[in-house]
Protein backbone atom coordinates (compact mmCIF):
# COMPACT_ATOMS: atom_id res chain seq x y z
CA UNK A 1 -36.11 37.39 -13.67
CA UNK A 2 -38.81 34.29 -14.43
CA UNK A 3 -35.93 32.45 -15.66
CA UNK A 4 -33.65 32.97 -12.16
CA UNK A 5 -36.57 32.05 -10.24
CA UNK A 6 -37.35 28.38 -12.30
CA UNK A 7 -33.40 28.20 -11.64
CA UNK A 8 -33.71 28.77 -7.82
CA UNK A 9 -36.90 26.78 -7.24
CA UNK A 10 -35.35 23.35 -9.29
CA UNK A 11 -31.95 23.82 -7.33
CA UNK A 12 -34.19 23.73 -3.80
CA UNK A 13 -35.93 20.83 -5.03
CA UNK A 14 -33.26 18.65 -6.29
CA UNK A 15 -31.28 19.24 -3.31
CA UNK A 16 -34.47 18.01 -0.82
CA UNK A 17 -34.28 14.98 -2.91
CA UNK A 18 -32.22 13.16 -0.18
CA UNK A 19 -29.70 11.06 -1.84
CA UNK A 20 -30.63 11.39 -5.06
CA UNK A 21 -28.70 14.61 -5.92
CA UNK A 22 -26.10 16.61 -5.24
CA UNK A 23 -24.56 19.86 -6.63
CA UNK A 24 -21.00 19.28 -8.10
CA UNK A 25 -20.01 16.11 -10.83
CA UNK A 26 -17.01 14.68 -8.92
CA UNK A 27 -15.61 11.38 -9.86
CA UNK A 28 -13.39 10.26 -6.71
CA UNK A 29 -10.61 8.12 -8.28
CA UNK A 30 -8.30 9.23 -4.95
CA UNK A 31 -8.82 6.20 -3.07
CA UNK A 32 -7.07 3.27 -5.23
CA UNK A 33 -4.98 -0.02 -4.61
CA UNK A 34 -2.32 -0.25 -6.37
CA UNK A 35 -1.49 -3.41 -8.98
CA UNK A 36 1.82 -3.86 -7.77
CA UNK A 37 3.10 -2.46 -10.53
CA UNK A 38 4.27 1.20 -10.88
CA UNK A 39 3.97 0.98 -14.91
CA UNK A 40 0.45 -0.46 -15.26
CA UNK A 41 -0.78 1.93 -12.14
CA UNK A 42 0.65 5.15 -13.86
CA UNK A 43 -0.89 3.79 -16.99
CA UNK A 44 -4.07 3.61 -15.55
CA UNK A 45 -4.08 6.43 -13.90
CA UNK A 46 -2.41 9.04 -16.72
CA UNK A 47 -2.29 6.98 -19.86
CA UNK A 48 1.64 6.77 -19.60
CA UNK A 49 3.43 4.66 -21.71
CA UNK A 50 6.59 4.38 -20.27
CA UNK A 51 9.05 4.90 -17.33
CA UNK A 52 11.93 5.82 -19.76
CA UNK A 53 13.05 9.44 -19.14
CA UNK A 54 9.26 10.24 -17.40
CA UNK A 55 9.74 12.97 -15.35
CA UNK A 56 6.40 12.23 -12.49
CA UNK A 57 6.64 16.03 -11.78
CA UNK A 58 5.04 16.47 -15.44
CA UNK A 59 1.86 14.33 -14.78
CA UNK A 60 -0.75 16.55 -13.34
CA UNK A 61 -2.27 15.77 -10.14
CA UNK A 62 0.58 13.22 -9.35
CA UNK A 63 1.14 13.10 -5.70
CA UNK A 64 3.26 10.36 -4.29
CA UNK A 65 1.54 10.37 -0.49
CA UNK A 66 -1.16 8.84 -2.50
CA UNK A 67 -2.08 5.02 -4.03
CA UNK A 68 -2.23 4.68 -7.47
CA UNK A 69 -3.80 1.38 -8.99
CA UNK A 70 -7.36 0.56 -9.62
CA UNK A 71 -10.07 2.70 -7.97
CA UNK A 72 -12.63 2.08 -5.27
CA UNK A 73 -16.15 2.18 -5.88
CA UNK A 74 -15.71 0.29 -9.40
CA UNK A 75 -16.23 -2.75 -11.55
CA UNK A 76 -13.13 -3.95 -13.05
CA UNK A 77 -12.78 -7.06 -15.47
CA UNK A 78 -9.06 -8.99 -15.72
CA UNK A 79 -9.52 -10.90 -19.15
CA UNK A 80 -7.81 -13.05 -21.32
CA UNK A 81 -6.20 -16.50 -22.18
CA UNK A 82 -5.06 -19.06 -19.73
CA UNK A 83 -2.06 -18.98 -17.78
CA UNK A 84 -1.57 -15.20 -18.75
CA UNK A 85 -1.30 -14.01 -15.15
CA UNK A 86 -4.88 -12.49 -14.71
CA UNK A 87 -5.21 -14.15 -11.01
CA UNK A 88 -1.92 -13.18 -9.95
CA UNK A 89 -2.44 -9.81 -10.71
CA UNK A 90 -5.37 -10.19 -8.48
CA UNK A 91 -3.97 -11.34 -5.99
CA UNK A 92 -1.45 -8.94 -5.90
CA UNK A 93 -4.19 -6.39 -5.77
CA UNK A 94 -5.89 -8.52 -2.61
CA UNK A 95 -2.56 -8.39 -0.62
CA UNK A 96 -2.11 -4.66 -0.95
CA UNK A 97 -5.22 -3.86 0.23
CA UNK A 98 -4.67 -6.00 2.93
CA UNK A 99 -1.68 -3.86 3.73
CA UNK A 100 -3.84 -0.86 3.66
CA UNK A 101 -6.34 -2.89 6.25
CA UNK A 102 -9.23 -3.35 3.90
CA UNK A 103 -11.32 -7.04 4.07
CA UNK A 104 -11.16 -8.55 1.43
CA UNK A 105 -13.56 -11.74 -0.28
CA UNK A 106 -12.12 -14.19 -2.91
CA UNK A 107 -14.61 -16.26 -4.67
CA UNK A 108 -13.24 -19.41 -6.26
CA UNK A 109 -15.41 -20.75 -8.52
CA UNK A 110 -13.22 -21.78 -10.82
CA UNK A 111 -11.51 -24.50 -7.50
CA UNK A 112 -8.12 -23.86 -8.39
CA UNK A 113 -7.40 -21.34 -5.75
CA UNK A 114 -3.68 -21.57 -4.66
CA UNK A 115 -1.74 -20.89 -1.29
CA UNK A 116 1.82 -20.75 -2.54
CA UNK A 117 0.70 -17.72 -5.61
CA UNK A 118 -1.10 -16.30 -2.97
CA UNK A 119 1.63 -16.09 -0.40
CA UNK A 120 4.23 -15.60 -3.29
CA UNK A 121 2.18 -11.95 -4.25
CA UNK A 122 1.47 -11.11 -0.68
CA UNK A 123 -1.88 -11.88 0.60
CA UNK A 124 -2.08 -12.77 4.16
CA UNK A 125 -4.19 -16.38 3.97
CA UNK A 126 -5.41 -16.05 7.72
CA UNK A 127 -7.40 -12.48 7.62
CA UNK A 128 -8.66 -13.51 3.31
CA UNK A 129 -12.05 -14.55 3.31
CA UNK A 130 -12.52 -17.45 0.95
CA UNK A 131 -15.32 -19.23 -0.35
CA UNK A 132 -15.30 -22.15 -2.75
CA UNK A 133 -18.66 -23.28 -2.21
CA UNK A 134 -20.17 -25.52 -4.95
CA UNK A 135 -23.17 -22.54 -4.74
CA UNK A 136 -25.16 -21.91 -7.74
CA UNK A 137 -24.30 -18.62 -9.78
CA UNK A 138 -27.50 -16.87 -8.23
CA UNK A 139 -26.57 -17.58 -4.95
CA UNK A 140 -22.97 -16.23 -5.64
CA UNK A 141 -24.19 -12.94 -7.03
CA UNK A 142 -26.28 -12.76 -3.95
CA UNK A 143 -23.73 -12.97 -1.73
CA UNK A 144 -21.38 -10.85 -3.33
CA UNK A 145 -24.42 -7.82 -3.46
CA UNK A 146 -24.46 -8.78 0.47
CA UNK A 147 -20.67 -8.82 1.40
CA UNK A 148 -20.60 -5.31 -0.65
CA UNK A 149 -23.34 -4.20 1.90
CA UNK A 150 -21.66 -5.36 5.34
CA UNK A 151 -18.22 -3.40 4.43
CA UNK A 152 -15.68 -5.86 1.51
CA UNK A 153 -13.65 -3.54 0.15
CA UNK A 154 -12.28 -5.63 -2.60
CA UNK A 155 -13.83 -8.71 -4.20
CA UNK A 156 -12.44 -10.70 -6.64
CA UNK A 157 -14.52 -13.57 -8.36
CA UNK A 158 -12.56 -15.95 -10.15
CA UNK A 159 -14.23 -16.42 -12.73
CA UNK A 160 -17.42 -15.90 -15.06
CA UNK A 161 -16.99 -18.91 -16.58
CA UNK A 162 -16.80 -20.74 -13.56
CA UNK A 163 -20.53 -19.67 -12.37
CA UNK A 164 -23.15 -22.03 -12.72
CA UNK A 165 -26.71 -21.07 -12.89
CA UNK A 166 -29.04 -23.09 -10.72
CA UNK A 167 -30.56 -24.24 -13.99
CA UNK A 168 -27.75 -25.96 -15.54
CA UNK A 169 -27.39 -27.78 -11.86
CA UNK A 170 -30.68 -29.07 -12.03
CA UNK A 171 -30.93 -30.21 -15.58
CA UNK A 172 -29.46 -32.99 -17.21
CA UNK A 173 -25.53 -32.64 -19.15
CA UNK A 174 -27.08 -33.01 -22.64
CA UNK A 175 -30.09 -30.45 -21.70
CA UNK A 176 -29.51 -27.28 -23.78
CA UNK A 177 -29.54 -23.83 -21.69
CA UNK A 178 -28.77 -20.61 -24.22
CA UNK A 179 -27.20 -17.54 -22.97
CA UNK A 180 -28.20 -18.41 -19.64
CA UNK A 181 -25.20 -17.31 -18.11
CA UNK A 182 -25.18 -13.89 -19.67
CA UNK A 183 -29.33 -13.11 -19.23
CA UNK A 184 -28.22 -13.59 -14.78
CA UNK A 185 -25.79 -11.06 -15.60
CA UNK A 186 -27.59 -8.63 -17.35
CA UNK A 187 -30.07 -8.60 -14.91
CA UNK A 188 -27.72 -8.44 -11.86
CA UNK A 189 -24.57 -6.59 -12.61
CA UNK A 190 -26.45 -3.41 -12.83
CA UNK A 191 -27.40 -3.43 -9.68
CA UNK A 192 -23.61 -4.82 -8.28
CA UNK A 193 -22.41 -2.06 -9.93
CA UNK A 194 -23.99 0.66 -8.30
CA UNK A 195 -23.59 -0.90 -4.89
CA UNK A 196 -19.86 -1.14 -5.17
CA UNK A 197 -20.32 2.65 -6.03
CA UNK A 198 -22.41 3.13 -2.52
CA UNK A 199 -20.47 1.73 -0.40
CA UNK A 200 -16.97 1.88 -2.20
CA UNK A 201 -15.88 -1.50 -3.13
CA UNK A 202 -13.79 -2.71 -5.93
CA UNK A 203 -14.39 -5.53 -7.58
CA UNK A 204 -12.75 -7.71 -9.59
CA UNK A 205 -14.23 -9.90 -11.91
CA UNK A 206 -11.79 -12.27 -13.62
CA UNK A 207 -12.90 -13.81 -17.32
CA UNK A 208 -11.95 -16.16 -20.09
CA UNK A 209 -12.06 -15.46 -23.83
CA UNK A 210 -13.41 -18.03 -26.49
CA UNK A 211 -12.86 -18.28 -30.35
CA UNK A 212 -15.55 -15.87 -32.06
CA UNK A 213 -16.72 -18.42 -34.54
CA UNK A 214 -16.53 -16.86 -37.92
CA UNK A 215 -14.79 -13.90 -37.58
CA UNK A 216 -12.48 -13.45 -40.60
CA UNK A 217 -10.61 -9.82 -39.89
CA UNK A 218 -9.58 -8.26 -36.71
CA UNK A 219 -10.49 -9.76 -33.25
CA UNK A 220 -11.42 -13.17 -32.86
CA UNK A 221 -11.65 -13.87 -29.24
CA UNK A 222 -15.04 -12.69 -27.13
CA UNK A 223 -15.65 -12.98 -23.38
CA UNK A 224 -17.70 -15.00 -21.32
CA UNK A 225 -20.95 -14.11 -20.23
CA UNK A 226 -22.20 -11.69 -22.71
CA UNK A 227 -21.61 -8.00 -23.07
CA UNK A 228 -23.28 -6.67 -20.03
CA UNK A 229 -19.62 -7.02 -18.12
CA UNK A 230 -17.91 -4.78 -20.71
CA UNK A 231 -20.14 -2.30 -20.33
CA UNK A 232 -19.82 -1.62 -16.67
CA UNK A 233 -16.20 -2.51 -16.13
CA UNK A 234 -14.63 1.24 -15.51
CA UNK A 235 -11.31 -0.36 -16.49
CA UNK A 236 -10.83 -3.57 -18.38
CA UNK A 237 -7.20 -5.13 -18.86
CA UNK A 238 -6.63 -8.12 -21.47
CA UNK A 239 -3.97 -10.47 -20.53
CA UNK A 240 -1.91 -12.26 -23.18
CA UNK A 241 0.56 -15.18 -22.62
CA UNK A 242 3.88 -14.30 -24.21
CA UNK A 243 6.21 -16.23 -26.76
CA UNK A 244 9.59 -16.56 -27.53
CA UNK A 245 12.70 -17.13 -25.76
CA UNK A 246 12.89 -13.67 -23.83
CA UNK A 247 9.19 -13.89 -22.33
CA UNK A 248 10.58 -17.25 -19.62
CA UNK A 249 12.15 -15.89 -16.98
CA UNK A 250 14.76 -18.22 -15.84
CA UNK A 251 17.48 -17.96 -13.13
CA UNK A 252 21.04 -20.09 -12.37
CA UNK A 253 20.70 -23.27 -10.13
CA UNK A 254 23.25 -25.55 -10.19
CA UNK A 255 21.57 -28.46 -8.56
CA UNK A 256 19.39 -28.11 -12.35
CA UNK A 257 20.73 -30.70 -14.90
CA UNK A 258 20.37 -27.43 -17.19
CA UNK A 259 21.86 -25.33 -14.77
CA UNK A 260 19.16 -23.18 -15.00
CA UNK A 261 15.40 -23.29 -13.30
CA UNK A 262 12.19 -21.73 -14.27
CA UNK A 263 10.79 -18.89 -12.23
CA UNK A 264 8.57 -16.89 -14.28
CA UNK A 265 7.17 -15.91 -17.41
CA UNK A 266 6.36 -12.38 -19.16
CA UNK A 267 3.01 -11.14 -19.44
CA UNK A 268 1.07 -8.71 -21.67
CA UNK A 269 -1.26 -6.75 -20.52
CA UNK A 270 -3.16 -4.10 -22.26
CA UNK A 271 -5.53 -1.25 -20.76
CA UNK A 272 -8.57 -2.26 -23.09
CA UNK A 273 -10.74 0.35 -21.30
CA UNK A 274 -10.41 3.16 -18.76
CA UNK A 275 -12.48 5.44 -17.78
CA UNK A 276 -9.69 7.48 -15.75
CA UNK A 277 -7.34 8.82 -18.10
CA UNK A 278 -7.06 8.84 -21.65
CA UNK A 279 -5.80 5.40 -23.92
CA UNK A 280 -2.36 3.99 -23.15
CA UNK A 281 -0.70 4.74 -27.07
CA UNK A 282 3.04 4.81 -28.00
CA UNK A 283 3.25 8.60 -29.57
CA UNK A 284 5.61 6.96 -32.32
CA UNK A 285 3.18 4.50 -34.03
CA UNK A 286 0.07 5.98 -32.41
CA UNK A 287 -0.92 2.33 -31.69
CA UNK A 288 -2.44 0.63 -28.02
CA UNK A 289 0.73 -0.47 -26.18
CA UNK A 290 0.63 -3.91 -24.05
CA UNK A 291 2.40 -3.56 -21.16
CA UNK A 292 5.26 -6.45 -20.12
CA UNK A 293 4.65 -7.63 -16.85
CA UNK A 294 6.74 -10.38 -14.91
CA UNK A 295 4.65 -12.95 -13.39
CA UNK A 296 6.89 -14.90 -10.98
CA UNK A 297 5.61 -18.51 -9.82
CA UNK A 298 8.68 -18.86 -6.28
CA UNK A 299 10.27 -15.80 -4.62
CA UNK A 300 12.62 -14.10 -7.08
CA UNK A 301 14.68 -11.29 -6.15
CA UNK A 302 17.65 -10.80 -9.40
CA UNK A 303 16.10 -7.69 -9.93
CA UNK A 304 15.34 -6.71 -6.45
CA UNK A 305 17.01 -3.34 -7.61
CA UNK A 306 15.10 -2.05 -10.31
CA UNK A 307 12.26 -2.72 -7.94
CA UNK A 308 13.65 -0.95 -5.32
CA UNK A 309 14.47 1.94 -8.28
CA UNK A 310 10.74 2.34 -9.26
CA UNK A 311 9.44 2.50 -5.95
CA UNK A 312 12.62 5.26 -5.14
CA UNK A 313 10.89 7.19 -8.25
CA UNK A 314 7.54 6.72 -7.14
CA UNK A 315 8.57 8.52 -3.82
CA UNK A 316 10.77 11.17 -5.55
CA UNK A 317 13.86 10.05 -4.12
CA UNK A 318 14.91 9.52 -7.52
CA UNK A 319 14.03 12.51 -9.88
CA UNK A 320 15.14 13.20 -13.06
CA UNK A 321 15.76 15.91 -15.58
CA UNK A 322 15.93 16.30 -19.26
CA UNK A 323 16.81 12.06 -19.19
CA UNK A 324 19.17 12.40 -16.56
CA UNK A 325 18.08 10.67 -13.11
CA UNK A 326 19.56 11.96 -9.77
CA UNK A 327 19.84 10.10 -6.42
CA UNK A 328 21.78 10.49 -2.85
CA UNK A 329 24.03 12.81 -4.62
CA UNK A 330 24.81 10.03 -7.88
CA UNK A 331 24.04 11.34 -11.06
CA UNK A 332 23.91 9.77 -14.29
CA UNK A 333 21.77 7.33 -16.62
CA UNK A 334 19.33 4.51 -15.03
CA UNK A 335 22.89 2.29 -15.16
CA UNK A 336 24.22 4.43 -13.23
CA UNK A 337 21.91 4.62 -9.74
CA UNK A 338 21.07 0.95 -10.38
CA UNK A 339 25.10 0.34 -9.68
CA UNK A 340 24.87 3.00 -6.97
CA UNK A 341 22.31 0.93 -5.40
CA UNK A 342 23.91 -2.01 -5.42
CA UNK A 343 26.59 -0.46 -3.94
CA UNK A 344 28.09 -1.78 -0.39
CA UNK A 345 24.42 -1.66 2.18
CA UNK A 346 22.85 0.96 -0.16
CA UNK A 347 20.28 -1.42 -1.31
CA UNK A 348 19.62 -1.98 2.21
CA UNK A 349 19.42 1.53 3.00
CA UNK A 350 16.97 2.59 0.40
CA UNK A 351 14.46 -0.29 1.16
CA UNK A 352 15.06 0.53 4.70
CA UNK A 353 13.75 4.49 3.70
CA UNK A 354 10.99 3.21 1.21
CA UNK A 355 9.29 0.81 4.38
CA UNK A 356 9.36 4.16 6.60
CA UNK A 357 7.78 6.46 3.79
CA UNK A 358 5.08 3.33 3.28
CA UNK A 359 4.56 3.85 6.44
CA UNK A 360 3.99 7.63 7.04
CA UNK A 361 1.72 7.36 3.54
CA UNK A 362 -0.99 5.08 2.34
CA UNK A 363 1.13 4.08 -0.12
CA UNK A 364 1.69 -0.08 -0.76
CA UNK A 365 4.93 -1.48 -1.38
CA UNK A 366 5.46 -4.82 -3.76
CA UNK A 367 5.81 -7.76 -1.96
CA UNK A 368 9.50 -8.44 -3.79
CA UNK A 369 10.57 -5.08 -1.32
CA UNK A 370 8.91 -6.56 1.65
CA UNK A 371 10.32 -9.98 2.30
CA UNK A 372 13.70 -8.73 1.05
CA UNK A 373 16.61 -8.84 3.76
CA UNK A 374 20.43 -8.51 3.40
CA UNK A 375 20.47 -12.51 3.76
CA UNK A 376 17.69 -12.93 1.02
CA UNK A 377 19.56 -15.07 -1.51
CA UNK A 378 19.29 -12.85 -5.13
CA UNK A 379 19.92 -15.83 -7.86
CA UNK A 380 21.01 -14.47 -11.18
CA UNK A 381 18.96 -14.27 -14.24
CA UNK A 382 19.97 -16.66 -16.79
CA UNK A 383 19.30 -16.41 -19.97
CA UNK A 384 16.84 -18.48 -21.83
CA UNK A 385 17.79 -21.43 -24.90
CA UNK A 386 15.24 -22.62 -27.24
CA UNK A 387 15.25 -25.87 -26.04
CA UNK A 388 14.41 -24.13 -22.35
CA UNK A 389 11.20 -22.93 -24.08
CA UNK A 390 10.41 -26.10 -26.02
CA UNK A 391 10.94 -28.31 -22.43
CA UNK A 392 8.76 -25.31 -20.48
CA UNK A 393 5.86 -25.76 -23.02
CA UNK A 394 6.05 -29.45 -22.88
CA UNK A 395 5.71 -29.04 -19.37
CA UNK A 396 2.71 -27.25 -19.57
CA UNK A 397 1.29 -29.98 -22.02
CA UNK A 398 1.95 -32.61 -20.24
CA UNK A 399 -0.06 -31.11 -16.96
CA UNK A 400 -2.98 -30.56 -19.26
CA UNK A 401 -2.93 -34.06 -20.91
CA UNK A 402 -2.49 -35.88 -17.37
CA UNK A 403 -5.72 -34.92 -16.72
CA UNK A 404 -7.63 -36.02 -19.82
CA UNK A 405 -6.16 -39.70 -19.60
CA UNK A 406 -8.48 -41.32 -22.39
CA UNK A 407 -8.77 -44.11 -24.00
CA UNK A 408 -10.76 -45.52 -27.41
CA UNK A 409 -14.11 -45.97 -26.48
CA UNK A 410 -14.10 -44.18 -23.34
């Protein structure tokens, strides 16, 4: 009887602790954005691995009225190499929240923010607020703490390593400043992360790696900024840039002297951490899989279809049992509806179904489904030669070496 009355007594007293405590552990994961990308949300979201023969009836909890993506309320880190897609992703995130009429904040301070990737992944320029201020890296984590306050729902800084403590802008180039970067952090991502909790915010925080020095075995790349970032980040997804001939996306253009023009590239991208579902692992090799995600640089709509497709299964129009998918009365393999769809105006008519179920739900649709029409030009995807690889990475070269022009002495 002692014991029941200690029980009742601490229970009255937690719960006239005003804000402090509450009866219940929920974690509220329901409110997300979605990535754009049906693959790398259900993989965030359930640990699944693939799409192939996934019957979204089986995954507990599923319910296609509702977003999928990354959740509200949370840190998340985008990380990785350059030129692996880590700020389109983000900016795919930014324009479907803007569907779902959340503000949003980009920070630039890296200054390479552009219009056309923005547009091209669906975030509306005029209602983004944008800062590229040449502000010190106190005054941006100020000002991110404040536009969490008055109501951002999604922030994205872009990036780490382009923040600047008011120290290094004072002092003089050759003036040595250790771990300055990462002490600011320590001592202030705490306290951004449990404001975005408070007032249910995501944000975004966008990072470079660097050569570990030294390292002989496993991983030699480590962030920027220390390790204070990896501990808070709820989800953390690496980026990697793709090789080989199949990772370029190209399509046919006749006005090319190749006949061919480059579009898009292949990304990886690999859960690294979640706290929402268990690890993303292919139950054959029991390994981490890495997601391959198209990153498109001008409107591309060859596979306009399989878009279309995913989104159909995210809805349940499409369902499938024991491997075999069904759809407006077609039944077969994933060849078959994708030929169904492309069938006469049925294309049309199952965009024309997904826009009115986006709609009546909270539910996001990719930008690729949004700006299609029946007069949208669909190239076709052209495969890839070495030397298409060889002149694409030259390309890339030669943008990097035009601005370090050099000479001896200089």
């Amino acid at each position: 009887m002692a014991k029941k009355n200690i029980r009742e007594i601490n229970d009255v007293g937690l719960e006239n602790i005003k804000g402090f405590a509450k009866k219940g552990a929920r974690a509220d994961t329901s409110n997300c954005v979605s990535t754009g990308h049906l693959l790398l949300d259900l993989g965030i979201h359930f640990g699944v691995h693939s799409l192939d023969g996934l019957d979204l009836n089986d995954l507990e909890g599923y319910d296609p009225k509702k977003p999928l993506g990354l959740p509200f309320s949370r840190v998340t880190e985008f990380f990785g190499e350059s030129g692996s897609g880590k700020t389109s992703l983000a900016l795919r995130v930014v324009g479907n929240a803007q569907k779902m009429g959340h503000s949003c904040l980009w920070i630039d301070a890296e200054h390479s923010f552009s219009e056309s990737l923005a547009k091209l992944n669906g975030v509306d320029l005029d209602e983004l607020y944008f800062s590229d201020s040449y502000a010190s890296m106190e005054v941006i984590l100020d000002n991110i703490k404040e536009g969490i306050k008055n109501g951002v729902k999604v922030i994205v800084l872009d990036s780490i390593a382009g923040l600047i403590p008011s120290k290094r802008q004072e002092e003089g180039a050759e003036q040595q400043l250790p771990a300055i970067r990462a002490r600011l952090l320590s001592e202030n991502i705490p306290d951004i992360a449990a404001l975005t909790a408070e007032h249910g915010c995501l944000l975004i925080l966008i990072n470079q790696t660097r050569k570990n020095i030294g390292v002989m075995f496993g991983d030699d790349t480590v962030t920027v900024g220390g390790a204070t970032i990896p501990f808070f980040a709820s989800v953390r997804i690496r980026f990697t840039k793709r090789g080989g001939v199949d990772s370029l996306i190209f399509v046919e253009d006749q006005t090319m002297s190749t006949g061919k023009r480059f579009v898009g590239r292949e990304s990886g991208m690999f859960v690294f951490k979640n706290r929402f579902a268990k690890p993303v692992l292919d139950p054959a090799t029991g390994k981490n899989v890495t997601f391959s995600i198209p990153i498109y640089y001008e409107p591309f709509f060859p596979n306009i279809d399989e878009i279309a497709f995913e989104a159909a299964r995210q809805f349940k129009l499409v369902s499938i049992r024991k491997g075999i998918y069904t759809f407006n009365g077609v039944t077969g393999t994933k060849e078959d509806i994708l030929n169904s769809i492309n069938e006469k105006d049925n294309l049309e008519k199952l965009i024309s179904e997904l826009l009115k179920l986006s709609k009546e739900t909270n539910v996001t649709l990719s930008p690729e489904i949004l700006t299609y029409s029946s007069n949208s030009k669909k190239a076709k995807k052209a495969k890839p030669s070495i030397t298409d690889v060889k002149n694409v990475v030259l390309s890339e070269k030669e943008k990097v070496d035009s601005n370090f022009e050099l000479t001896d002495g200089e």
